[in-house]
Protein backbone atom coordinates (compact mmCIF):
# COMPACT_ATOMS: atom_id res chain seq x y z
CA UNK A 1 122.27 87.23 125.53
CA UNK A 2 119.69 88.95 123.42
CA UNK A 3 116.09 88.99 125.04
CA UNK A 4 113.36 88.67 122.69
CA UNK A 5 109.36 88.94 123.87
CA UNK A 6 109.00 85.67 122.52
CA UNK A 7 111.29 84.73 125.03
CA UNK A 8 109.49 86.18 127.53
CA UNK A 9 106.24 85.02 126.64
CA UNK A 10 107.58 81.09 126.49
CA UNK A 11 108.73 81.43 129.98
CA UNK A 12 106.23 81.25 133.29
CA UNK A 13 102.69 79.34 133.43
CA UNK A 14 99.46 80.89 131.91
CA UNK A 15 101.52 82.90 129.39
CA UNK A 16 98.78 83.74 126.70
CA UNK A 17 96.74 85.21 129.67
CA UNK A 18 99.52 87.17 131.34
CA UNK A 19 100.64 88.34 128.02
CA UNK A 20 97.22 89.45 127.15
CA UNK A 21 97.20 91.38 131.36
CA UNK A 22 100.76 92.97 130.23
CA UNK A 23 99.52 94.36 126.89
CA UNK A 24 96.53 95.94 128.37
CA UNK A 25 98.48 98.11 131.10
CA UNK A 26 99.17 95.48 133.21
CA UNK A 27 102.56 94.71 135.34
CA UNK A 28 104.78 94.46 132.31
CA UNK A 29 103.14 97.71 131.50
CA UNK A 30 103.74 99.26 134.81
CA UNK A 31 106.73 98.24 135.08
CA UNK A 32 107.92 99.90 131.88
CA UNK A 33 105.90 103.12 132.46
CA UNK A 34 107.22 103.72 136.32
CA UNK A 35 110.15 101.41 136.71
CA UNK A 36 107.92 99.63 139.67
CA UNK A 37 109.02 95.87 139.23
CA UNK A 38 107.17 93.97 142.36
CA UNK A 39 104.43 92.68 140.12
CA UNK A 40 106.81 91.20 138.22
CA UNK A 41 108.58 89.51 140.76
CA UNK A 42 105.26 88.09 142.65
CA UNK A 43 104.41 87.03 138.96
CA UNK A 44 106.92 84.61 139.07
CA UNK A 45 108.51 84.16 141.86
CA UNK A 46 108.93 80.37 141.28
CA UNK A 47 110.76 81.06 138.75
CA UNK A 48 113.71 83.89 139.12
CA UNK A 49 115.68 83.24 135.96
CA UNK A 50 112.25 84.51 134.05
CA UNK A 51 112.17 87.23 136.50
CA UNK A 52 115.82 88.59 135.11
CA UNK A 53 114.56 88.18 131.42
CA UNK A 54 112.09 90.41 131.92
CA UNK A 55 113.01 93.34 134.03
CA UNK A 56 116.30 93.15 131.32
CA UNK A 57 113.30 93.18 128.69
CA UNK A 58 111.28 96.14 130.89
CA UNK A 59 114.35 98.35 131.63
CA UNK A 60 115.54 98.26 128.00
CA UNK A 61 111.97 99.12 126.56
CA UNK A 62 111.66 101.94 129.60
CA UNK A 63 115.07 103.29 128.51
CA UNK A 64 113.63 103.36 124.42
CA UNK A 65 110.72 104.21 125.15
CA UNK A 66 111.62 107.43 127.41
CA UNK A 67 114.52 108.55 124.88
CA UNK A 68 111.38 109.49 122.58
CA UNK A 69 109.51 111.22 125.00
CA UNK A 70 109.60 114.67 126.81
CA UNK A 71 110.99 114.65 130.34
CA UNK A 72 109.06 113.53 132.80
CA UNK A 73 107.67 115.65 135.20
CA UNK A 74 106.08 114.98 138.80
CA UNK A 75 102.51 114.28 139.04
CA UNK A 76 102.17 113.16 135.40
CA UNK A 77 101.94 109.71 136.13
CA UNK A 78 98.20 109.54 136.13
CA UNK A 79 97.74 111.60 133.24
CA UNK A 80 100.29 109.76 131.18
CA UNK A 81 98.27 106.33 131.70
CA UNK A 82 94.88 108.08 130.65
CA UNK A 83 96.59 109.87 127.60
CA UNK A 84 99.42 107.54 126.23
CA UNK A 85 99.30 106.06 122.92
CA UNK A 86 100.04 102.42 124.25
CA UNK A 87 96.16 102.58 126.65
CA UNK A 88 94.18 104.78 124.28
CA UNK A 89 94.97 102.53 120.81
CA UNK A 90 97.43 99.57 121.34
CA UNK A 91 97.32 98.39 117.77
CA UNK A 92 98.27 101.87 116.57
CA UNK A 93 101.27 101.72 119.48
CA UNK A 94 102.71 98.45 117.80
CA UNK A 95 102.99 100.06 114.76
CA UNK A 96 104.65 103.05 115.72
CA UNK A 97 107.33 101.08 118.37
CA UNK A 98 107.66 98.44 115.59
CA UNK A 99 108.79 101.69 113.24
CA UNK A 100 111.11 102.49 115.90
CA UNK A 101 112.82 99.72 116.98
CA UNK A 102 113.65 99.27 113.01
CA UNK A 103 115.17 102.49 113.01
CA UNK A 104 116.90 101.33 116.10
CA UNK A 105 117.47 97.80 113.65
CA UNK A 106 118.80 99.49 111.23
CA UNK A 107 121.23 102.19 113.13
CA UNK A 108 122.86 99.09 114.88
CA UNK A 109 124.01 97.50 111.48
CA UNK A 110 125.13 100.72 110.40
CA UNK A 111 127.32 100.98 113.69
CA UNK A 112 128.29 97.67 113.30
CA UNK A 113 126.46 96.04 116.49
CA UNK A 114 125.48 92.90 116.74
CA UNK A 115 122.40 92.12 118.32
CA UNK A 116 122.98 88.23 117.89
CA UNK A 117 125.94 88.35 119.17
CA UNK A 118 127.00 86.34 123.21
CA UNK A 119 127.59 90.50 124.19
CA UNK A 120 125.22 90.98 127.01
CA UNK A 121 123.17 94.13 127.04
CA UNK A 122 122.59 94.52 122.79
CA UNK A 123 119.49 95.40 122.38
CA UNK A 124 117.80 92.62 119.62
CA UNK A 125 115.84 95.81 117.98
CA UNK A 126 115.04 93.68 114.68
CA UNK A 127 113.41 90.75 116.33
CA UNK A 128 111.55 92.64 119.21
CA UNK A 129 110.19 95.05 115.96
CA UNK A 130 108.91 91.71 114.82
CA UNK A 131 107.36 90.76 117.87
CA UNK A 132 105.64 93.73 118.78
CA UNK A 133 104.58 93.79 115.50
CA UNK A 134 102.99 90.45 115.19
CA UNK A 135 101.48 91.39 119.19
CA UNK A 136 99.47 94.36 116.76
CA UNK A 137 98.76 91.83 113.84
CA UNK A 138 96.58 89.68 115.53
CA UNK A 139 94.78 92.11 117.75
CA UNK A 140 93.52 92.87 114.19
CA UNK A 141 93.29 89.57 113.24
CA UNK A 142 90.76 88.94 116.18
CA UNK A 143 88.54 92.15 115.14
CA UNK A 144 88.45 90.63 111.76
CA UNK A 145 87.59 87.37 112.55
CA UNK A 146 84.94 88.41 115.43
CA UNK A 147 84.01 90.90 112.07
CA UNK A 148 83.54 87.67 109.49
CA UNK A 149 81.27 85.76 112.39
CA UNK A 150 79.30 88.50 112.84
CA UNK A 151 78.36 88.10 108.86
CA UNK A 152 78.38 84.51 108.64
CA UNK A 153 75.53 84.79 111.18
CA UNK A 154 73.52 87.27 109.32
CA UNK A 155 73.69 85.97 106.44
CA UNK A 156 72.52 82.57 108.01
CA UNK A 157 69.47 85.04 109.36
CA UNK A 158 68.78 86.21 106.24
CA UNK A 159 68.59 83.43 104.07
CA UNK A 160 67.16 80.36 105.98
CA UNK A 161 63.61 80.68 106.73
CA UNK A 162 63.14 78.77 110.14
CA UNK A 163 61.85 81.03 113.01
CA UNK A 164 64.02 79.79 115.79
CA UNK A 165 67.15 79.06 113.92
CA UNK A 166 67.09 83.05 112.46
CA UNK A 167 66.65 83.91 116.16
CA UNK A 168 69.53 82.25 117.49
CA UNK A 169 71.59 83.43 114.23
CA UNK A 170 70.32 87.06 114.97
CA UNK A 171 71.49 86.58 118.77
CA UNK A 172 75.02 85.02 118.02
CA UNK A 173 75.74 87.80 115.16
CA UNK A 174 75.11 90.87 118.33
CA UNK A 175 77.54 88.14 120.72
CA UNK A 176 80.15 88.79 118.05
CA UNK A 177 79.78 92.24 116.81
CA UNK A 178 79.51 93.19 120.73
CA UNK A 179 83.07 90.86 120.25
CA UNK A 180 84.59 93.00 117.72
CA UNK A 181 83.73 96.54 119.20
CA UNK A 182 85.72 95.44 122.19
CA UNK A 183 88.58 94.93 120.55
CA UNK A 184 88.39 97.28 118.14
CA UNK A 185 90.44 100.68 118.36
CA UNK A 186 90.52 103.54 115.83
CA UNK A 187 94.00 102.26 114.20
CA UNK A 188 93.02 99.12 113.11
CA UNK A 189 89.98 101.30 110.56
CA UNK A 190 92.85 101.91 107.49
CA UNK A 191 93.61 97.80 107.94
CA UNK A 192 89.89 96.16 107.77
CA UNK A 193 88.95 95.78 104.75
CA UNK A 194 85.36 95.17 104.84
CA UNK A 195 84.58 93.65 101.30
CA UNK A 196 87.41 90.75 101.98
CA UNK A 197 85.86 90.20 105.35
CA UNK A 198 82.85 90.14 103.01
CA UNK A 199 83.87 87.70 100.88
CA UNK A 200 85.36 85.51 103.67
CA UNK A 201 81.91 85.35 105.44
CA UNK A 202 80.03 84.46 102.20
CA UNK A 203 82.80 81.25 101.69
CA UNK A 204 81.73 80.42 105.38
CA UNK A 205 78.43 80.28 105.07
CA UNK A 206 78.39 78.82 101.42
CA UNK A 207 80.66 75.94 102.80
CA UNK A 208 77.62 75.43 106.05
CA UNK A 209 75.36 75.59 103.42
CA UNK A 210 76.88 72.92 101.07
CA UNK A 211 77.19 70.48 103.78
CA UNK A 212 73.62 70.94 105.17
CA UNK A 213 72.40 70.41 101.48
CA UNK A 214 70.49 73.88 101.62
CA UNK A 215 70.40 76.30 98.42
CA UNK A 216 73.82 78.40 98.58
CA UNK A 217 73.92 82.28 98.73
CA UNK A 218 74.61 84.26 95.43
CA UNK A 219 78.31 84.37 93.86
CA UNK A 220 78.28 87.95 93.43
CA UNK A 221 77.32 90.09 95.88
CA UNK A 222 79.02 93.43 97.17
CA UNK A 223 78.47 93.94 100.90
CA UNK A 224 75.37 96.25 102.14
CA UNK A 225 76.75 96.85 105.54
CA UNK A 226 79.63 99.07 106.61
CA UNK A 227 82.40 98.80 109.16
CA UNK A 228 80.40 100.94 111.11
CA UNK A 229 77.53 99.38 111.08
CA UNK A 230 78.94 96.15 112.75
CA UNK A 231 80.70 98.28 114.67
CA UNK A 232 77.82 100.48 116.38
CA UNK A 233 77.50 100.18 120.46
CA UNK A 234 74.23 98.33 120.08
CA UNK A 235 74.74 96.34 116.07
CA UNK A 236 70.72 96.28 115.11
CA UNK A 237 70.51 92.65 113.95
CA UNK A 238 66.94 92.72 112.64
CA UNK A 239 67.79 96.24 110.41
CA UNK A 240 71.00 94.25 109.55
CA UNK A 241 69.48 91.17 108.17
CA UNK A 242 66.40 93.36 106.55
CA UNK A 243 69.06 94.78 104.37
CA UNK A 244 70.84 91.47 103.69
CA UNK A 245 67.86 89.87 103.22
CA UNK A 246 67.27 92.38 100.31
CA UNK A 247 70.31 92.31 98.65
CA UNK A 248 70.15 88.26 98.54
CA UNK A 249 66.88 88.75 96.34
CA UNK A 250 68.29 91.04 94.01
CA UNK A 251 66.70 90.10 91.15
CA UNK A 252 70.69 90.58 89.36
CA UNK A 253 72.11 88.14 92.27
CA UNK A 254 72.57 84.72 91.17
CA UNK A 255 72.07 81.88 93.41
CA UNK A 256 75.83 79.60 93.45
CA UNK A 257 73.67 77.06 93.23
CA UNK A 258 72.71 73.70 95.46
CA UNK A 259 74.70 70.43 96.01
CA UNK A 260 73.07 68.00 97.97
């Protein structure tokens, strides 16, 4: 029977925090990398049918994933961990395994394999290219959300006048960029597109606006920040909102208007 990660990630208790352990180098990690399955079986040793689904799902990734590599050599253990694709950028990883197992996909049809078949042992390349895959998707799904918060809450800074409330709007808006640098890695830079997250953070905070009765933010407005700049070790709020600030009076900006 084909073993998916979906599979894998169904089975066992805490699964959305174990998953998010494995894809960050822990056990499911290790036990690809080094072939070192312990963790796995303390992981879930109440439950030994999910242990077999996943060191078939680790030994069958270690065997891929070591086809494509050099031969291993003694000692490089530590070095591999510090240098491989899958610690240094694990978006950009997803993308390239993805690519692979659809090759892999793709040579199976052409050989006439099944991978839904009852045959133990067949690889289901298609739907684990899908998986790891959507694992990369919304990695950058959560920079770009943690990305639109970060605007929503300077633009809230930058266009309502109260003292306090701009504070705590200048405060949350570092929480989230400090958010989004975390789980940012360099792959992900091709895939954000800054003026949509743009646009999404101006529908926010139009919509909070609308329902508080409060004059709305321009329709038309190109964004005055860069990836970067949300994206710096130590976001500066107050130059942040300055900027903002100025492009919301721009004499050519027109308001969307006010509905009470």
């Amino acid at each position: 029977m084909a073993v998916t990660m979906a599979n894998m990630r169904r089975s066992g208790n805490g699964g959305g925090e174990r998953e998010a352990r494995a894809r960050r180098g822990g056990w499911l990690g290790r036990a690809v990398e080094t072939g070192t399955y312990e963790p796995v079986e303390r992981a879930f040793a109440s439950r030994p049918h999910t242990v077999v689904q996943v060191k078939a799902l680790a030994q069958t990734a270690r065997r891929v994933y070591f086809s494509t590599r050099t031969p291993w050599r003694p000692g490089e253990s530590a070095r591999m961990a510090e240098d491989d694709l899958y610690h240094r950028d694990f978006f950009r990883w997803t993308r390239d395994q993805a690519a692979r197992l659809r090759t892999l996909a793709q040579r199976q049809s052409e050989h006439g394999r099944d991978p839904d078949s009852a045959s133990d042992g067949v690889l289901d390349a298609g739907h684990l290219a899908e998986e790891v895959a959507q694992a990369g998707r919304s990695e950058l799904n959560r920079v770009a959300a943690h990305l639109t918060n970060t605007l929503v809450c300077l633009l809230e800074a930058a266009w309502l006048e109260d003292a306090a409330t701009n504070r705590r709007w200048r405060g949350e808006a570092k929480s989230t960029a400090r958010e989004a640098r975390r789980a940012f890695t360099d792959g992900m830079r091709p895939y954000l597109d800054i003026q949509e997250i743009w646009e999404d953070a101006l529908d926010e905070t139009n919509a909070r606006l609308r329902d508080t009765g409060e004059q709305m933010l321009p329709a038309r407005l190109s964004c005055p920040l860069t990836l970067d700049d949300l994206l710096a070790r130590r976001m500066d709020a107050d130059a942040a909102v300055d900027r903002l600030r100025a492009a919301l009076l721009d004499d050519d900006a027109e308001p969307a208007g006010r509905e009470g």
